[in-house]
Protein backbone atom coordinates (compact mmCIF):
# COMPACT_ATOMS: atom_id res chain seq x y z
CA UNK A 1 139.68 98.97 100.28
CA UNK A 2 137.25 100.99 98.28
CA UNK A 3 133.88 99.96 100.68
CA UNK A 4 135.80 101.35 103.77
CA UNK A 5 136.94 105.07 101.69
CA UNK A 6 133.31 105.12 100.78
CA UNK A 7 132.27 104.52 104.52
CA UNK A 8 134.33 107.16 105.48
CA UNK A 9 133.62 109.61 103.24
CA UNK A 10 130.00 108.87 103.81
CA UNK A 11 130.77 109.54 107.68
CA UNK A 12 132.13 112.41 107.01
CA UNK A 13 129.37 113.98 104.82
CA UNK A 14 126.94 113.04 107.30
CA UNK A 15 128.78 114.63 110.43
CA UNK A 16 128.94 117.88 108.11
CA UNK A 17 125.00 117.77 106.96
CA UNK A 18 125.12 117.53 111.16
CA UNK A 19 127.00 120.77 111.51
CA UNK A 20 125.05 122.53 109.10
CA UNK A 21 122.32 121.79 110.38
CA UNK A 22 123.16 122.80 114.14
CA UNK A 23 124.20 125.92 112.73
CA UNK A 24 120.70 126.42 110.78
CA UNK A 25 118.79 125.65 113.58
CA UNK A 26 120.45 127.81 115.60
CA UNK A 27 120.26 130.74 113.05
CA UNK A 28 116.66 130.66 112.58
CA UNK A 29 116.43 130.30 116.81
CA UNK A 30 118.18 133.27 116.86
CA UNK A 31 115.98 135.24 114.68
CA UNK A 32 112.78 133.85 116.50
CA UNK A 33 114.91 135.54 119.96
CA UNK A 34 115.12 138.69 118.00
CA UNK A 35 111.75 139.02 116.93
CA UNK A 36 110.46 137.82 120.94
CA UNK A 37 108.99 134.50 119.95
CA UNK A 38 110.60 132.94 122.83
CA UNK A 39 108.58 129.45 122.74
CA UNK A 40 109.87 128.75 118.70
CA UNK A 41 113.94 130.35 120.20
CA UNK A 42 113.46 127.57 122.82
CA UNK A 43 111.80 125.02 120.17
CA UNK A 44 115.02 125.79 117.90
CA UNK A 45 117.81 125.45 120.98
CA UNK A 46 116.21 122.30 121.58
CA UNK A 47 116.39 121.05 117.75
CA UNK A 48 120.43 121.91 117.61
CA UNK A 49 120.57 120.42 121.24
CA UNK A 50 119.06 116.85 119.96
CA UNK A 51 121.93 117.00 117.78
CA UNK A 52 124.83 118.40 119.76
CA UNK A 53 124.17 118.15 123.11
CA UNK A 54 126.94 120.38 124.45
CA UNK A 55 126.54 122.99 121.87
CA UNK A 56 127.48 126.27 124.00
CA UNK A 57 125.90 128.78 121.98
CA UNK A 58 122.97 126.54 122.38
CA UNK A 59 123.15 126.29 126.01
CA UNK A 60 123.62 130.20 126.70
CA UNK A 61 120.70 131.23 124.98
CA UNK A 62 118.49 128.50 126.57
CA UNK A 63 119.88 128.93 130.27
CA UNK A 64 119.59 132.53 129.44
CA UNK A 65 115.68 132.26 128.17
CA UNK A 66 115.12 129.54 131.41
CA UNK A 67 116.02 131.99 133.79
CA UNK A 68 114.11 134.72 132.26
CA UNK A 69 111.38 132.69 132.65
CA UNK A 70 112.37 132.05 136.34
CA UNK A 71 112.61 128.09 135.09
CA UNK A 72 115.45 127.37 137.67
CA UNK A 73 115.06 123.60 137.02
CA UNK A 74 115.99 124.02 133.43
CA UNK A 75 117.95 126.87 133.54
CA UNK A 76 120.35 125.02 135.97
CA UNK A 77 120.68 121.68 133.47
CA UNK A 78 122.01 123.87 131.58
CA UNK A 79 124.81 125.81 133.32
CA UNK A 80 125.41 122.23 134.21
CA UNK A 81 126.20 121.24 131.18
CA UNK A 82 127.93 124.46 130.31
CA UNK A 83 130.28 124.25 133.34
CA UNK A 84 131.53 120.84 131.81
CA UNK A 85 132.46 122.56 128.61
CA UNK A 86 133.49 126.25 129.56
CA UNK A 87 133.83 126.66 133.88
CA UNK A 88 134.32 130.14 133.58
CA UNK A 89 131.51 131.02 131.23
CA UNK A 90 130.25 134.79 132.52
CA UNK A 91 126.58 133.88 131.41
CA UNK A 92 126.39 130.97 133.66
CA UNK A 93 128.02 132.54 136.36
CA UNK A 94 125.34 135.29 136.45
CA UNK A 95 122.95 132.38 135.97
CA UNK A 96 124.06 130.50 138.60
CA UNK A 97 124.49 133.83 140.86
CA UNK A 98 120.95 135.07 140.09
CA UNK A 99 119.47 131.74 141.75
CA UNK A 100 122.10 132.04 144.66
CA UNK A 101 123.85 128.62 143.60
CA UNK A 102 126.88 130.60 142.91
């Protein structure tokens, strides 16, 4: 039927607009981490987070900011999250080792 190709391919654009921008956000968070404009890298992580919730690159850099900041609450939702995607993660770990929950 041609209303459930058009669904799907409709879907499928969507999930990729998604993707792209996940990936945008995170680009542009990235430069903002570059430049030291931690509040807008943070800002950004949370943006590609809202859309992919277990994005790890996402989830790195925002543990990794967190516990800069010596935020151990948010920090730690984070490796949390991480540890369900990627257990062995050597970020977390050093997260996770740096507030002695390791």
């Amino acid at each position: 039927d041609h209303r459930d190709l058009h669904l799907s391919l409709r879907r499928q654009r969507q999930m990729c607009i998604r993707d792209s921008d996940t990936d945008i956000a995170f680009i542009i968070g990235t430069i903002h981490f570059l430049k030291g404009d931690i509040e807008k890298t943070l800002s950004y992580m949370n943006k590609v987070l809202e859309i992919a919730e277990y994005d790890i690159d996402a989830l790195v850099l925002k543990a990794s900011i967190l516990a800069d900041m010596k935020n151990k609450k948010g920090a730690m939702e984070c490796c949390d999250k991480i540890k369900e995607i990627d257990p062995k993660n050597t970020t977390m770990q050093k997260i996770l080792y740096q507030f002695n929950e390791l």
